[in-house]
Protein backbone atom coordinates (compact mmCIF):
# COMPACT_ATOMS: atom_id res chain seq x y z
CA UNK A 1 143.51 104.01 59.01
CA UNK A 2 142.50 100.89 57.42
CA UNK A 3 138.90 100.92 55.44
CA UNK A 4 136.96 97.81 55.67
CA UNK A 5 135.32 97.91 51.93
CA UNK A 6 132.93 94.90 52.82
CA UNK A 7 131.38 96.59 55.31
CA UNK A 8 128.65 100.14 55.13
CA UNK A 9 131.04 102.94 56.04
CA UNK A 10 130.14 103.51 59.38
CA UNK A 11 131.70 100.08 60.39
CA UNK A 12 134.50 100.71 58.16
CA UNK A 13 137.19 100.55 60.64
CA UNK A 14 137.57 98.62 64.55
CA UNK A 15 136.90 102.25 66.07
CA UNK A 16 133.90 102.97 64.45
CA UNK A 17 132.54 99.46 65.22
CA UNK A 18 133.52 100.32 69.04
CA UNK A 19 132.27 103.40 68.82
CA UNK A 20 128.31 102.05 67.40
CA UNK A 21 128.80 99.56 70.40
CA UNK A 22 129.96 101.58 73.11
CA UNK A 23 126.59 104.21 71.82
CA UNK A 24 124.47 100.71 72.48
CA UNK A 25 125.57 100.30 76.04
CA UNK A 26 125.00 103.84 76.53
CA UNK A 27 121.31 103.65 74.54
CA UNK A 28 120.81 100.81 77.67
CA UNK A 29 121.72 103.06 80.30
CA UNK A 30 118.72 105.51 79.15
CA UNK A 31 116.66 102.41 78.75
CA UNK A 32 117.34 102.41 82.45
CA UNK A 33 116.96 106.20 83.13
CA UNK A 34 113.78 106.55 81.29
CA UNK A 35 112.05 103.04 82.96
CA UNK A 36 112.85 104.86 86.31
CA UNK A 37 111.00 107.89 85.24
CA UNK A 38 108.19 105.74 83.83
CA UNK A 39 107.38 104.07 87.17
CA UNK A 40 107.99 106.98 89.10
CA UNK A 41 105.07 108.17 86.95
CA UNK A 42 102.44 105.26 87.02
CA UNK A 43 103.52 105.20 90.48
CA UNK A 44 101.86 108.93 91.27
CA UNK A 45 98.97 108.78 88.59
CA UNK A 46 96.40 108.65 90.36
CA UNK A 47 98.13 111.22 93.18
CA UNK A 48 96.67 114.85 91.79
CA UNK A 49 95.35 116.10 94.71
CA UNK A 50 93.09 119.23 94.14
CA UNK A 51 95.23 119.97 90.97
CA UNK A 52 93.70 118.47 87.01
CA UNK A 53 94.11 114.91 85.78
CA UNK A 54 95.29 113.61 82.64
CA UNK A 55 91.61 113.58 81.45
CA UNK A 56 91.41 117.32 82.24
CA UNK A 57 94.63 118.09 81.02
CA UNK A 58 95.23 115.66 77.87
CA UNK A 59 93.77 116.43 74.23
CA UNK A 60 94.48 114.19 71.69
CA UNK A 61 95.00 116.24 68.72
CA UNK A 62 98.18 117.82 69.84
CA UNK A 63 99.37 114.37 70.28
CA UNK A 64 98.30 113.00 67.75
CA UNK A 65 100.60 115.60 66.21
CA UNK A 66 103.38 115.00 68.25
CA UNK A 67 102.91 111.28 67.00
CA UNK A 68 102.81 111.96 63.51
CA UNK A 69 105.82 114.79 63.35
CA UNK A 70 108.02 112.49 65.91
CA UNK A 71 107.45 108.82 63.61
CA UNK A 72 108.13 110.37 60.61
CA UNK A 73 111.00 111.71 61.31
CA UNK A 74 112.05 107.87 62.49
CA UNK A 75 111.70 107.41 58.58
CA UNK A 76 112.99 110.24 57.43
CA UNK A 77 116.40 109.50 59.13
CA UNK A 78 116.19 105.73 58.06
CA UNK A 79 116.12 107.14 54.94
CA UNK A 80 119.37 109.93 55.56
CA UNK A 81 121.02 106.36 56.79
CA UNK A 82 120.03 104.81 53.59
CA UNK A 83 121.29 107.66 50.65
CA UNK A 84 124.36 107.77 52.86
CA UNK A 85 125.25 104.02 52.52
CA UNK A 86 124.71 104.76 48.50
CA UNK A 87 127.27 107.89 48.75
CA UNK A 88 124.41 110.24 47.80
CA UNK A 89 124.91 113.58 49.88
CA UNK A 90 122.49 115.65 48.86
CA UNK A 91 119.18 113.02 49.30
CA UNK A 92 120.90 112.17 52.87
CA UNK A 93 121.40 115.89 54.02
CA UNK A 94 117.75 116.62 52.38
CA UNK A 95 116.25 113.57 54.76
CA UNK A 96 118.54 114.42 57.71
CA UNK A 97 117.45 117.97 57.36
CA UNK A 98 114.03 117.12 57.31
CA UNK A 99 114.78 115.24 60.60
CA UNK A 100 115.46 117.77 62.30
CA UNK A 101 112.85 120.02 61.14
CA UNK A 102 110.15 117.52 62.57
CA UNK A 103 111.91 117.17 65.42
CA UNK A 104 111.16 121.18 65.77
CA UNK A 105 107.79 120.93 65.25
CA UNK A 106 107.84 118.25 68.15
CA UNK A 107 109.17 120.72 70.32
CA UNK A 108 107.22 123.73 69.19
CA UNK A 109 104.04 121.72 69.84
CA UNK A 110 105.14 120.19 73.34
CA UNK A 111 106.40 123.71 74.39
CA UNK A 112 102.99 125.07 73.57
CA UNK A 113 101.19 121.79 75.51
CA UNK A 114 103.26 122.46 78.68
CA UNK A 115 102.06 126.29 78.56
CA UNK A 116 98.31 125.55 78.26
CA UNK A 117 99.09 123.02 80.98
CA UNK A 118 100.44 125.38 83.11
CA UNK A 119 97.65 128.25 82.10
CA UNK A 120 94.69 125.15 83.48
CA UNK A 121 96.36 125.23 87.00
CA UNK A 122 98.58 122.31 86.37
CA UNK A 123 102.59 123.12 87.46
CA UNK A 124 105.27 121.11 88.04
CA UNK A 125 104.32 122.08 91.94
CA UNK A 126 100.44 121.21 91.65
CA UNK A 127 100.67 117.56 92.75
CA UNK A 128 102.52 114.49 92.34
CA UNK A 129 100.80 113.25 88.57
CA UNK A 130 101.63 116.24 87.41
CA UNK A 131 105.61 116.83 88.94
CA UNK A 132 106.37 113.27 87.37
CA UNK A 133 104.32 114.11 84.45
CA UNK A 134 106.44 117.69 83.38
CA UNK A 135 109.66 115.48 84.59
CA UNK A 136 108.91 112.13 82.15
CA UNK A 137 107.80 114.76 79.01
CA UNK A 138 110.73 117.38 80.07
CA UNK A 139 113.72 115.00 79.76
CA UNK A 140 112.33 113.28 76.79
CA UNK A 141 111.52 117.03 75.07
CA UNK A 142 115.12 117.92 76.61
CA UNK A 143 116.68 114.71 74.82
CA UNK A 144 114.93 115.41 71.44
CA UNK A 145 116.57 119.46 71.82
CA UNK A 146 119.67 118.03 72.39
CA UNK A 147 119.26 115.82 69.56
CA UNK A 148 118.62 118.87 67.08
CA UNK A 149 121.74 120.10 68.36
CA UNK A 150 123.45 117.28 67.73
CA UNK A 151 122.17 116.68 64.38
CA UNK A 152 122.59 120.24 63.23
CA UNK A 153 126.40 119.86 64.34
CA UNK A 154 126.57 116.56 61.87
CA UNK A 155 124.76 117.77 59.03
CA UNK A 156 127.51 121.16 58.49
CA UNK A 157 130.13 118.64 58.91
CA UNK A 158 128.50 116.30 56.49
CA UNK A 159 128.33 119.67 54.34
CA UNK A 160 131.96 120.32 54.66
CA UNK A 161 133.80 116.92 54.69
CA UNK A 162 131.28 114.62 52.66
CA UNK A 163 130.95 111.19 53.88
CA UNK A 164 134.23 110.08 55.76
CA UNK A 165 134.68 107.41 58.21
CA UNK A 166 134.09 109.97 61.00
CA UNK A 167 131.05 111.60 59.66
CA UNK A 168 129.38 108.51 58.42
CA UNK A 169 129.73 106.91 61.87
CA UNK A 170 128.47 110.02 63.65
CA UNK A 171 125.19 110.27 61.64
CA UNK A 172 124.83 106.80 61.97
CA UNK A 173 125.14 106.73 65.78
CA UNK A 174 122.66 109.74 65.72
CA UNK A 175 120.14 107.71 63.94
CA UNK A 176 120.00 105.56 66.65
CA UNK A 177 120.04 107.66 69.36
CA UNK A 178 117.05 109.05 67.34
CA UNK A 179 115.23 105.94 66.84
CA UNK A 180 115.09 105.57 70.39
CA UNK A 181 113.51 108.45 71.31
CA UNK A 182 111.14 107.10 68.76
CA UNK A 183 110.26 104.20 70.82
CA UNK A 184 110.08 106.02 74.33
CA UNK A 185 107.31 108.86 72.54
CA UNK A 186 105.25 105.57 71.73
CA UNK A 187 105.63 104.65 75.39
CA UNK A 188 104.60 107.81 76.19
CA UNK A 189 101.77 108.64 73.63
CA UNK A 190 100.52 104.54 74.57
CA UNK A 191 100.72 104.75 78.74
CA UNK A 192 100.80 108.71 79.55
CA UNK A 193 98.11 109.82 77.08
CA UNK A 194 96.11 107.19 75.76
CA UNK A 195 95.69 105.42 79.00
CA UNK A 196 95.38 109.15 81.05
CA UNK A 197 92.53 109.73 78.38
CA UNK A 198 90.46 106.76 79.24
């Protein structure tokens, strides 16, 4: 296969350049999936019934959290992108690594959140605010574990092969995929808990 030299390796050959588009038009399918989730949510707000509100239920330092561990990470895999483009391995495993660790403690604190939610009285069940609340945070906390996944699979084949046209297009594709989950926590932390707060 042909190498494209004047381009970052990722986009070093037609395929991988159809591959980083093709991962776009999926990225706006998501867009789609999680804007259906969102106004199925602000939708049924206000709908709790007897069950807690998001001023009952919400506390800002796990979030806050969250919102640290979750942004971060958005560097931290800039930065894998970045020692990758230079051919350094070990600085782009070290970041990607890192990654994925924060993307861990994302999960371990969400995972805790949704028990102390469901310890107040407040289950998927309880009313409609809080069924399209556990769905919106579920598929977004389901996203980010499939992203570790993921990630975990690139980084041993990083490990093994070095930076090839394959691998470098695969962690580069990841990075987006993980930049957008990025953007739909800040959705998330901005209209779910900030606003639910007030």
């Amino acid at each position: 296969m042909k190498i494209d030299a004047t381009k970052p390796l990722e986009y070093g050959s037609e395929e991988n350049s159809n591959k980083i588009f093709g991962f776009w038009i999926f990225l706006g399918a998501e867009i789609a999936l999680f804007s259906t989730l969102f106004t199925v949510y602000f939708v049924l707000v206000n709908r709790y019934a007897t069950g807690p509100n998001g001023t009952e239920l919400f506390e800002l330092s796990g979030v806050l959290w969250e919102t640290f561990l979750l942004l971060s990470s958005s560097f931290t895999i800039g930065l894998a992108v970045h020692s990758m483009r230079l051919g350094l391995k070990k600085p782009m495993m070290i970041f990607f690594g890192l990654t994925l660790l924060m993307g861990l403690g994302f999960l371990g604190i969400e995972i805790t959140e949704f028990f102390t939610y469901v310890h107040e009285g407040a289950t998927i069940s309880t009313s409609a605010f809080t069924s399209s609340l556990f769905v919106l945070l579920g598929t977004h906390g389901a996203h980010v574990s499939f992203g570790i996944l993921w990630g975990a699979s690139i980084l041993l084949q990083v490990k093994r092969q070095g930076f090839t046209l394959a691998t470098a297009n695969k962690s580069f594709i990841f990075s987006l995929y993980w930049h957008f989950l990025d953007v739909v926590w800040i959705f998330i932390f901005s209209f779910v808990y900030l606003k639910g707060l007030m």
